[in-house]
Protein backbone atom coordinates (compact mmCIF):
# COMPACT_ATOMS: atom_id res chain seq x y z
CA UNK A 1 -46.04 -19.15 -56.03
CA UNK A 2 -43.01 -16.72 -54.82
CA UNK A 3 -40.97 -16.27 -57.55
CA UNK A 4 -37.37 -16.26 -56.28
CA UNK A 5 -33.84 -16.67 -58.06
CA UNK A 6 -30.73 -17.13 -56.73
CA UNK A 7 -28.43 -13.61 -58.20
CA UNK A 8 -25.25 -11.99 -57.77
CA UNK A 9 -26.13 -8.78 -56.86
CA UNK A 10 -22.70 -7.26 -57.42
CA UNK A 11 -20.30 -8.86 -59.64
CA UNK A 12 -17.46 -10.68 -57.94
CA UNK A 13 -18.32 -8.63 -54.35
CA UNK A 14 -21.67 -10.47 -53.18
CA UNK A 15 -21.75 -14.90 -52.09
CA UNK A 16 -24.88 -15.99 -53.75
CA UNK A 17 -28.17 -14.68 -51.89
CA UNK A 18 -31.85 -15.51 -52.31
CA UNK A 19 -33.66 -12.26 -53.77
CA UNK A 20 -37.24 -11.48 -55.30
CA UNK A 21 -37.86 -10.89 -58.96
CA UNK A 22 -39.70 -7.47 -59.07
CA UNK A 23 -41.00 -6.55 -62.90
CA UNK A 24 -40.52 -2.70 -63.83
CA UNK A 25 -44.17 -1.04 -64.04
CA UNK A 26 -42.75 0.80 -66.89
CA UNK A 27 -41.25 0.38 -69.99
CA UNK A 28 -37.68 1.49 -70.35
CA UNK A 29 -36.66 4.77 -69.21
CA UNK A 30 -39.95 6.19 -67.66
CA UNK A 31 -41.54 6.22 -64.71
CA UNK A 32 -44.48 7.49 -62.81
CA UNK A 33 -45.97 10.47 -62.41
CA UNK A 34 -49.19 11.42 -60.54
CA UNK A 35 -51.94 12.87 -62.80
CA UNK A 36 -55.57 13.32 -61.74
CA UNK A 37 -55.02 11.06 -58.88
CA UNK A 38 -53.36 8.14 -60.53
CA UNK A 39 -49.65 6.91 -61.39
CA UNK A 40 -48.96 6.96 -64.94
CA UNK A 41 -46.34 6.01 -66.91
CA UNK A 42 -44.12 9.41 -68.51
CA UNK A 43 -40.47 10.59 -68.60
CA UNK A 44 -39.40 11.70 -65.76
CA UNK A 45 -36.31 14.23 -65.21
CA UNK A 46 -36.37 13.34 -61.84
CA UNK A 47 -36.15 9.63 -61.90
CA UNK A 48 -34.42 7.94 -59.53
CA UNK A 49 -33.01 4.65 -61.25
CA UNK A 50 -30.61 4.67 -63.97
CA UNK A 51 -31.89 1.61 -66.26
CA UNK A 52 -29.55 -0.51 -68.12
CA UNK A 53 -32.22 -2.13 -70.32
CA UNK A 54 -33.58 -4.39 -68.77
CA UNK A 55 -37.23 -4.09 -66.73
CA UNK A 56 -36.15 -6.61 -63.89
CA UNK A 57 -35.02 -5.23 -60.54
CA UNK A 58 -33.59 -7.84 -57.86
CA UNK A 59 -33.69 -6.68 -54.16
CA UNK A 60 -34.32 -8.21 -50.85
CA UNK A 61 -37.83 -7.63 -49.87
CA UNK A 62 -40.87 -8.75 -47.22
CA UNK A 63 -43.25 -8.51 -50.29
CA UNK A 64 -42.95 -12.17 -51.09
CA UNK A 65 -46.81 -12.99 -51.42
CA UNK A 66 -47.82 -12.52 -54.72
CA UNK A 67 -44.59 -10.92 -56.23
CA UNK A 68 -46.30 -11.22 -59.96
CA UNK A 69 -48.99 -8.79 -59.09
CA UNK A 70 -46.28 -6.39 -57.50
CA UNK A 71 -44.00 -4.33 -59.70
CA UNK A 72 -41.25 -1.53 -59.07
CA UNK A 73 -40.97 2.08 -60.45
CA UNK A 74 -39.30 5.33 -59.68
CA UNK A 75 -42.10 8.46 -58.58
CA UNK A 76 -40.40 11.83 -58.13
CA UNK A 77 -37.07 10.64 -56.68
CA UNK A 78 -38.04 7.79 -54.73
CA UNK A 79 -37.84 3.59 -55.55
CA UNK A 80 -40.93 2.35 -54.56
CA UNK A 81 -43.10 -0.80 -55.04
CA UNK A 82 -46.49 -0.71 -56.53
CA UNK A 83 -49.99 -3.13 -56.31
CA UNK A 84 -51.24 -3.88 -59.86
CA UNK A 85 -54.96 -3.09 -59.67
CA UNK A 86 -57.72 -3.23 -62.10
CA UNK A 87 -57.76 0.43 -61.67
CA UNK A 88 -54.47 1.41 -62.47
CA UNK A 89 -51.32 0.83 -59.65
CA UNK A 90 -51.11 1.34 -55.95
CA UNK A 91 -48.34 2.55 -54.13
CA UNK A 92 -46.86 -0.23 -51.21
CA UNK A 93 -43.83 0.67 -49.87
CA UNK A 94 -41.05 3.15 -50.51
CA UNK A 95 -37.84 0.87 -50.72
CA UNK A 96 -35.09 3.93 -51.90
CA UNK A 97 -33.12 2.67 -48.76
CA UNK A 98 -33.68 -0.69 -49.74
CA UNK A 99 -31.38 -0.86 -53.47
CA UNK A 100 -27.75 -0.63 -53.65
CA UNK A 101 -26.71 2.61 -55.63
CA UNK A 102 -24.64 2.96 -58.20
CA UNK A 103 -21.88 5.83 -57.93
CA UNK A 104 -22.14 6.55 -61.90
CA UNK A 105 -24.83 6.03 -64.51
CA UNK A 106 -24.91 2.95 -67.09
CA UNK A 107 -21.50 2.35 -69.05
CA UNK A 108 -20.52 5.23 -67.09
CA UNK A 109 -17.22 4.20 -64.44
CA UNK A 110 -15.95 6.48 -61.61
CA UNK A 111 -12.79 8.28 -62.15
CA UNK A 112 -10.98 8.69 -58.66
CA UNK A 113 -8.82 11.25 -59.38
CA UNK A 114 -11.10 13.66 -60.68
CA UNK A 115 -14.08 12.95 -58.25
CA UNK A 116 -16.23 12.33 -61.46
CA UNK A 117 -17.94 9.82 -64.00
CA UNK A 118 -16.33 8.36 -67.45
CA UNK A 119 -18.34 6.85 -70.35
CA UNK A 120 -16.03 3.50 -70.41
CA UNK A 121 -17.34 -0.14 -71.26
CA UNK A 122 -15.82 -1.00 -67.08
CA UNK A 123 -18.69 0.46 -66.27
CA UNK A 124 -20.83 -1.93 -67.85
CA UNK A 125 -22.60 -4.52 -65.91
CA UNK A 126 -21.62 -2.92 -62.53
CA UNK A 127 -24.46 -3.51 -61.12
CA UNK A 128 -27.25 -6.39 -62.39
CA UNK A 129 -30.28 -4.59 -64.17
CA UNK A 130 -30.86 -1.04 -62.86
CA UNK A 131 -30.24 0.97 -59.16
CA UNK A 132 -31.06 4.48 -57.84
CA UNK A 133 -27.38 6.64 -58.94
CA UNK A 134 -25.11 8.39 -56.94
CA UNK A 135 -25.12 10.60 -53.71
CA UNK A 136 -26.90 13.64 -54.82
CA UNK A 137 -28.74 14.13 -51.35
CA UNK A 138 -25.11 13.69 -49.49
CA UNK A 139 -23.56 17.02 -47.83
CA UNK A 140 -19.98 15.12 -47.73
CA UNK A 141 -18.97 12.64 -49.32
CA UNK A 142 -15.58 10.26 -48.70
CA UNK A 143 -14.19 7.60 -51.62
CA UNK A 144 -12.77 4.46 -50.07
CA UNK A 145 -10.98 2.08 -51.92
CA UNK A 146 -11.65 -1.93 -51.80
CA UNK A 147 -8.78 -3.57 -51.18
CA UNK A 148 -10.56 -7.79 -51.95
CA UNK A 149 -13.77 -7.73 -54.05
CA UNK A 150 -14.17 -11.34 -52.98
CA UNK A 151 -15.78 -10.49 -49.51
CA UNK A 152 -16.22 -6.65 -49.39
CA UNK A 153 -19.70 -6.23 -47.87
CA UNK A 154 -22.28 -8.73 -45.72
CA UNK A 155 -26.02 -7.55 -45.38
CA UNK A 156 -26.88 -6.76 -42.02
CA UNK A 157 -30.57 -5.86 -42.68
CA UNK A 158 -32.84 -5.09 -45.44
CA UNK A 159 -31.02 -1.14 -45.53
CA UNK A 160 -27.63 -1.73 -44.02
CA UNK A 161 -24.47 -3.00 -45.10
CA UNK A 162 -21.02 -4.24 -43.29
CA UNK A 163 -18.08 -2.65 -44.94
CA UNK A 164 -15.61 -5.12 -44.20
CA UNK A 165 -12.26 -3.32 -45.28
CA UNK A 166 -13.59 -0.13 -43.01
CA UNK A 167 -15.25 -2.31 -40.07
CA UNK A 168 -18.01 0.01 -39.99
CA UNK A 169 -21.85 -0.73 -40.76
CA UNK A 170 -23.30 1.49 -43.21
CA UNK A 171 -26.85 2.36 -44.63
CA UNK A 172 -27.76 1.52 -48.34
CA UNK A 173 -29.19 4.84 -49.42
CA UNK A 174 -25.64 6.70 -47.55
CA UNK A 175 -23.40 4.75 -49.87
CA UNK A 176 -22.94 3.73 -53.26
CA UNK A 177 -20.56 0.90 -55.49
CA UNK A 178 -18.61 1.42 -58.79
CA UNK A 179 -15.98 0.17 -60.66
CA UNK A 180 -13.03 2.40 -61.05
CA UNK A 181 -11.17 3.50 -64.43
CA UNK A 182 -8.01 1.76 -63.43
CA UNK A 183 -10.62 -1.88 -63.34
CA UNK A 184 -10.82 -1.51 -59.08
CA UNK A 185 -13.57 -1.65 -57.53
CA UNK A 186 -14.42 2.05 -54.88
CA UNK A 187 -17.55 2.73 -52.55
CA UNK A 188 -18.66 6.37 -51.86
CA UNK A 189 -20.10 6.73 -48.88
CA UNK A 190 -21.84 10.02 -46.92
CA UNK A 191 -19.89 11.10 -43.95
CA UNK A 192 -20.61 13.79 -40.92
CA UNK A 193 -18.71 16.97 -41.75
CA UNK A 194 -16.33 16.63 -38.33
CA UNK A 195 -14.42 14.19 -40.69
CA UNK A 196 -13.31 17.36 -42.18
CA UNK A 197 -11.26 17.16 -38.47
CA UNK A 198 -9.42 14.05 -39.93
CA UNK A 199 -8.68 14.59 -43.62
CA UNK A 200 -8.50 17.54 -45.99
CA UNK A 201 -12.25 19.02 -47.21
CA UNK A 202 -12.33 20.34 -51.05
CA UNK A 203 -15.46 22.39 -51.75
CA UNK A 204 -18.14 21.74 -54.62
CA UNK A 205 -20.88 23.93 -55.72
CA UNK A 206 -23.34 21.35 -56.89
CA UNK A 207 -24.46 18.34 -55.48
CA UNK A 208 -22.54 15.19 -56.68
CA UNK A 209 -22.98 14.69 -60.24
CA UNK A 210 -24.47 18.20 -61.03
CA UNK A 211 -22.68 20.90 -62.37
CA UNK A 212 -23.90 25.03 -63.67
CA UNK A 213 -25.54 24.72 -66.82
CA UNK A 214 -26.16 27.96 -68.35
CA UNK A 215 -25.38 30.10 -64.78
CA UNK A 216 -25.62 28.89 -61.59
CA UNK A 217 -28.29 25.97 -62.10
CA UNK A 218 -27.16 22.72 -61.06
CA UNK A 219 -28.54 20.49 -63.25
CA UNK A 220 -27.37 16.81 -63.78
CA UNK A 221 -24.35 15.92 -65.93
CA UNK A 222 -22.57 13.13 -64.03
CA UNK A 223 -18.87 13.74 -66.29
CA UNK A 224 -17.63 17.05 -63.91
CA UNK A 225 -16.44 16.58 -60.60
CA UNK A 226 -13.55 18.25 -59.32
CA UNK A 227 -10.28 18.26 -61.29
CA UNK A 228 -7.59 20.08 -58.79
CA UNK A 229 -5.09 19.24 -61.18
CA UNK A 230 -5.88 22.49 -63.22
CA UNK A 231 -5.53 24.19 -59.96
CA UNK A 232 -1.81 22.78 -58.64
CA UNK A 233 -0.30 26.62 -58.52
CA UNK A 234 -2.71 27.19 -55.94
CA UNK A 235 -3.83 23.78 -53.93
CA UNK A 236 -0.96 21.66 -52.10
CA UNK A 237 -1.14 18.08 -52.40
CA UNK A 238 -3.65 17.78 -55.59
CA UNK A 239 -3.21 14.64 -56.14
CA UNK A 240 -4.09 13.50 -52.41
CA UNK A 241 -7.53 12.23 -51.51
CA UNK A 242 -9.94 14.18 -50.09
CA UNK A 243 -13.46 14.28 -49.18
CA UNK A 244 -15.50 16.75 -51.13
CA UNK A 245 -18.32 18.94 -49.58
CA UNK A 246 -21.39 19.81 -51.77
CA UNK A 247 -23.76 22.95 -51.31
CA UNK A 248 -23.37 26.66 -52.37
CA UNK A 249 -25.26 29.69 -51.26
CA UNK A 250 -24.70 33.34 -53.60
CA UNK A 251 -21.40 33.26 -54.84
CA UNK A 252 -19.29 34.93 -57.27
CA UNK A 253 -15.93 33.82 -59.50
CA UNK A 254 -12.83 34.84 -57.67
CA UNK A 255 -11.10 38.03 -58.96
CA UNK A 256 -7.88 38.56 -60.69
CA UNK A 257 -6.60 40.65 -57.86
CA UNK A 258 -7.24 38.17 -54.86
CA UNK A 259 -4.20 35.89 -54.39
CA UNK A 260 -5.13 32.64 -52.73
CA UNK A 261 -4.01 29.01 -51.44
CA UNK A 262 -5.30 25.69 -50.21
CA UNK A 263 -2.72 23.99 -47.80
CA UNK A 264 -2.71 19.89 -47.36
CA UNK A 265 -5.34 20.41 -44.62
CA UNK A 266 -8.29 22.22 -46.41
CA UNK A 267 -7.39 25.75 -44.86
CA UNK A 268 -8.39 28.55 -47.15
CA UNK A 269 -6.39 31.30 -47.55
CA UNK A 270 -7.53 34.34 -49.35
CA UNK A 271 -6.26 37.86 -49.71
CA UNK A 272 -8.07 40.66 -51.27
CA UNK A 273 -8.61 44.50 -51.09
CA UNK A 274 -10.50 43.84 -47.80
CA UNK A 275 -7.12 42.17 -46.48
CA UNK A 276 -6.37 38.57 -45.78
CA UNK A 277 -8.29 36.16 -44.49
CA UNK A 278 -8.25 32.89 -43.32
CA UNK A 279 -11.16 29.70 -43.20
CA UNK A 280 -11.14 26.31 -42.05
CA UNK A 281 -11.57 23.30 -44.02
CA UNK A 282 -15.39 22.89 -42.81
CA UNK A 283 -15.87 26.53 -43.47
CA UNK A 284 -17.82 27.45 -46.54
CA UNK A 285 -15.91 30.35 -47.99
CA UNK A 286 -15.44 29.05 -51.88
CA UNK A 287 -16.33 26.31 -54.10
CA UNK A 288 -14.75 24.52 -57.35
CA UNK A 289 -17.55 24.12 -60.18
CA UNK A 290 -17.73 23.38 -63.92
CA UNK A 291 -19.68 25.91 -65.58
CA UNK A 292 -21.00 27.06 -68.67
CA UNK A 293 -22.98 30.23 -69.19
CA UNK A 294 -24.82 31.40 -72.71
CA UNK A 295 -23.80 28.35 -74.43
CA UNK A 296 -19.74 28.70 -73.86
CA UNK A 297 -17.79 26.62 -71.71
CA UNK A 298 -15.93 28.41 -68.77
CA UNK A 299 -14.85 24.91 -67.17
CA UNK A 300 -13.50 24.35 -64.21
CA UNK A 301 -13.91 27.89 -61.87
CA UNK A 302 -12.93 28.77 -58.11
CA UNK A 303 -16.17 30.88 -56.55
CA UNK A 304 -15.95 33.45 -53.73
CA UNK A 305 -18.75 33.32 -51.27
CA UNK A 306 -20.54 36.50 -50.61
CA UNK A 307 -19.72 37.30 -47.19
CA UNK A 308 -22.01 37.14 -44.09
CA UNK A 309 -22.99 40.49 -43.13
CA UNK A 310 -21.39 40.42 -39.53
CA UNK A 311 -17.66 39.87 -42.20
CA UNK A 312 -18.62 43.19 -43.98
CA UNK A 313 -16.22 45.95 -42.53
CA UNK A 314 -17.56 49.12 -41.24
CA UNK A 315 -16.38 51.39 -44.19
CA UNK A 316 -18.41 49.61 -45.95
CA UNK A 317 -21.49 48.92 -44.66
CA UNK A 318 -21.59 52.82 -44.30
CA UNK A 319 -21.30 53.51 -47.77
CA UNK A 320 -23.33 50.66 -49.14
CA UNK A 321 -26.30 51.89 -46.87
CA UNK A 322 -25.19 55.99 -47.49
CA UNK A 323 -26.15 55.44 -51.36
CA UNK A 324 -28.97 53.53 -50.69
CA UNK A 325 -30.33 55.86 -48.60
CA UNK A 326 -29.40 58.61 -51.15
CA UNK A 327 -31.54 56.71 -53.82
CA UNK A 328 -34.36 56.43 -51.61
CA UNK A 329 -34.66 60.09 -50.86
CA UNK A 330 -35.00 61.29 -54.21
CA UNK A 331 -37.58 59.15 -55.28
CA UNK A 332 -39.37 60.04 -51.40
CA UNK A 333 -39.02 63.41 -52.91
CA UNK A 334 -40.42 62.84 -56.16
CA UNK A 335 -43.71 60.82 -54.77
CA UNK A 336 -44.22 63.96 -52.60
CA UNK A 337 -44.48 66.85 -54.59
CA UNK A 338 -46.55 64.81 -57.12
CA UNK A 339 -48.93 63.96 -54.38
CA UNK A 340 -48.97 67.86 -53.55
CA UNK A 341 -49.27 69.18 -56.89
CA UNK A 342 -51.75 66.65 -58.23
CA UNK A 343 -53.74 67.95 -55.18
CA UNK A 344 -53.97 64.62 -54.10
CA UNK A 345 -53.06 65.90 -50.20
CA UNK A 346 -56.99 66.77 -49.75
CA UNK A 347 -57.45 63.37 -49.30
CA UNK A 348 -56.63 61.36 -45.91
CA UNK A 349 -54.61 59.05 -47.69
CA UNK A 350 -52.78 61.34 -49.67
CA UNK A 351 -51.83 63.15 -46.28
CA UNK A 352 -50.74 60.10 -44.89
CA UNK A 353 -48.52 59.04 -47.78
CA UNK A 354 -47.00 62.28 -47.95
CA UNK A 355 -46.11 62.66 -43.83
CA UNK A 356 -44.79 59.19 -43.47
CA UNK A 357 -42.61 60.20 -46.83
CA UNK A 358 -41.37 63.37 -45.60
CA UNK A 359 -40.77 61.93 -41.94
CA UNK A 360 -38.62 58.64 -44.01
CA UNK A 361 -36.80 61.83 -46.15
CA UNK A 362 -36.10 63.55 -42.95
CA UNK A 363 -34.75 60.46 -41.55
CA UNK A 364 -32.60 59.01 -44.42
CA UNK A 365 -30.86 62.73 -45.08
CA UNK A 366 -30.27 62.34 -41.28
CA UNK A 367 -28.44 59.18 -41.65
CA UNK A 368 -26.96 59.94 -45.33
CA UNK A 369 -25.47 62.76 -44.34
CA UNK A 370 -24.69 62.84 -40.57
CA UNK A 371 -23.47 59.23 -39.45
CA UNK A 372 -21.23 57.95 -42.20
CA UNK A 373 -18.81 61.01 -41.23
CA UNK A 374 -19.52 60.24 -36.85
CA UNK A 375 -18.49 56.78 -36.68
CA UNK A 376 -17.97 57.38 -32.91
CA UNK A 377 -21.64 57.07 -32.25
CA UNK A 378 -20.88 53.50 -32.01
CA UNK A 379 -18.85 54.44 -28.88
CA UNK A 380 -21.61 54.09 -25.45
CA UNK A 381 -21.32 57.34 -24.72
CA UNK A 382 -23.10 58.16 -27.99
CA UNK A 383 -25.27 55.30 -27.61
CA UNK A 384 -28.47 57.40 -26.75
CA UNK A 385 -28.11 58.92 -30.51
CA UNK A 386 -28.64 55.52 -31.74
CA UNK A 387 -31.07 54.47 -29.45
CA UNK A 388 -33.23 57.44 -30.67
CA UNK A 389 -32.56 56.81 -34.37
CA UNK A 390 -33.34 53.29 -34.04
CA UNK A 391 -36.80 53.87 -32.23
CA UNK A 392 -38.02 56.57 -35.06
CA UNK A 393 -37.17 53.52 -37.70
């Protein structure tokens, strides 16, 4: 027989709605992972469900034969529902889409003004049971306020939701629910970065929830979002809303000697010995992170973006590569008068190593030397010089 209850799924937001009783395959906090071939039951770092103690989960689903022999667990990342077997369990359907998230983890409430979570008792009994948490896979991500939580959201499907207050339908794993720190209720949902065309963008490092741990890992630890507050000197507006963008690629903290400024629409503006420069909200020229590095606590830091190689100027690019190339020939050097005085040249590899090291020595003295100080060869009527450089590379 199906065993059915009628639930709340969200207190004081969701009219009363059939749903299926799904046991938890697991005990509290663990989950599966796959070992020689077969689910079994371990902590996992990855897991996607935040539990709240309980080993029921209550979600709309077509698996309503036989619900008793059917159970739900996190693998890897995922929400997924699982056959009992005599053998063990077997996997049935990935439902990650299906299960409303919650924006912070158990007794944990969201803190609007600094983009992050709060251990507070509001954020108990958010959500019934437990739910996959927050919006780490999100590249942007907007907070919306709910104005009635009498009639916030109707199901359209088994993975979408109607928004009410924004009029817009959006899908269950692209959103998530909390209750706020001031006892309001706020949903968190992914957005397209063009809205960065609308609204001020702030940068993050990490994705949401994750912050550096001991360097530039991002590793999980919910209470640091972005507090722009400790950065008012610099950013206008602070205490506006924004949405925040998530990602980072090699970075570096910003330098005493670069002056910069964040207007009310996102724009970055940065000056530094390379001059000033200026980058559009959507633009990913710097990020605000949390950090801590060999166990101290360097809290909340601006990082610089290395630059694309096409922003490097010329000067530089010459000298970067003049050094290198200096480097390069000494050690060419070195590998061929040990190859000649070891005798090793008698051999046909040892005259090969030593040609192609004397023809890259000839070469990188060439361009050491010679180029950094004719910057004109850039010009087309030196073009040919580079044309024959470029073919002997």
């Amino acid at each position: 027989m199906d065993k059915c209850h009628f639930l709340v799924i969200l207190s004081t937001v969701y009219s009363l709605q059939v749903t299926c009783l799904f046991q938890k395959c697991c005990e509290d906090d663990v989950g599966f992972v796959m070992r020689n071939n077969s689910y079994v039951c371990e902590n996992d770092k990855n897991a996607a469900l935040d539990d709240a103690g309980s080993s029921e989960l209550y979600i709309f689903s077509n698996h309503s034969q036989n619900t008793s022999s059917n159970c739900i667990e996190t693998f890897e990342t995922a929400v997924a529902v699982f056959h009992r077997t005599g053998n063990g369990y077997k996997h049935k359907e990935n439902i990650t889409n299906q299960v409303i998230r919650k924006c912070c983890p158990r007794n944990f409430c969201y803190d609007s003004q600094r983009h992050t979570c709060t251990n507070s008792s509001l954020g108990r009994n958010t959500l019934v049971s437990f739910s996959p948490i927050g919006l780490f896979h999100c590249l942007v991500i907007m907070d919306y306020k709910i104005s009635s939580t009498s009639n916030a959201f109707n199901e359209i499907n088994r993975t979408h939701m109607l928004v009410n207050d924004l009029s817009r339908v959006v899908s269950k794993d692209s959103m998530c629910f909390d209750k706020e720190t001031s006892g309001e209720y706020i949903i968190r949902i992914c957005e397209d970065l063009k809205i960065c065309e609308a609204m001020r963008c702030i940068h993050k490092c990490c994705p949401d929830g994750h912050s550096f741990v001991n360097g530039s890992k991002c590793e999980k630890t919910w209470i640091h979002g972005i507090n722009l507050e400790l950065f008012s000197g610099a950013v206008e507006d602070f205490q506006d809303n924004f949405a925040i963008i998530h990602g980072y690629s090699p970075l570096y903290p910003i330098q005493h000697y670069m002056k910069y400024r964040i207007n009310s629409r996102g724009t970055f503006f940065v000056s530094d010995r390379d001059g000033n420069k200026t980058y559009l909200a959507s633009e990913r020229s710097y990020c605000f992170e949390h950090a801590t590095k060999g166990g101290r606590t360097l809290g909340y830091v601006l990082f610089r973006f290395f630059p694309n190689i096409e922003d490097v100027p010329l000067d530089t690019k010459f000298m970067v590569n003049r050094w290198a190339m200096a480097i390069s020939v000494v050690f060419l050097l070195i590998t061929s008068l040990f190859y000649i005085f070891t005798k090793e040249t008698r051999k046909v590899f040892g005259k090969c190593l030593v040609s192609l090291c004397f023809s890259l020595l000839i070469l990188f003295v060439m361009l050491a030397a010679y180029i950094p100080f004719k910057k004109n060869l850039l010009e087309k009527r030196y073009s040919h010089v580079c044309k024959s450089v470029g073919k002997n590379q």
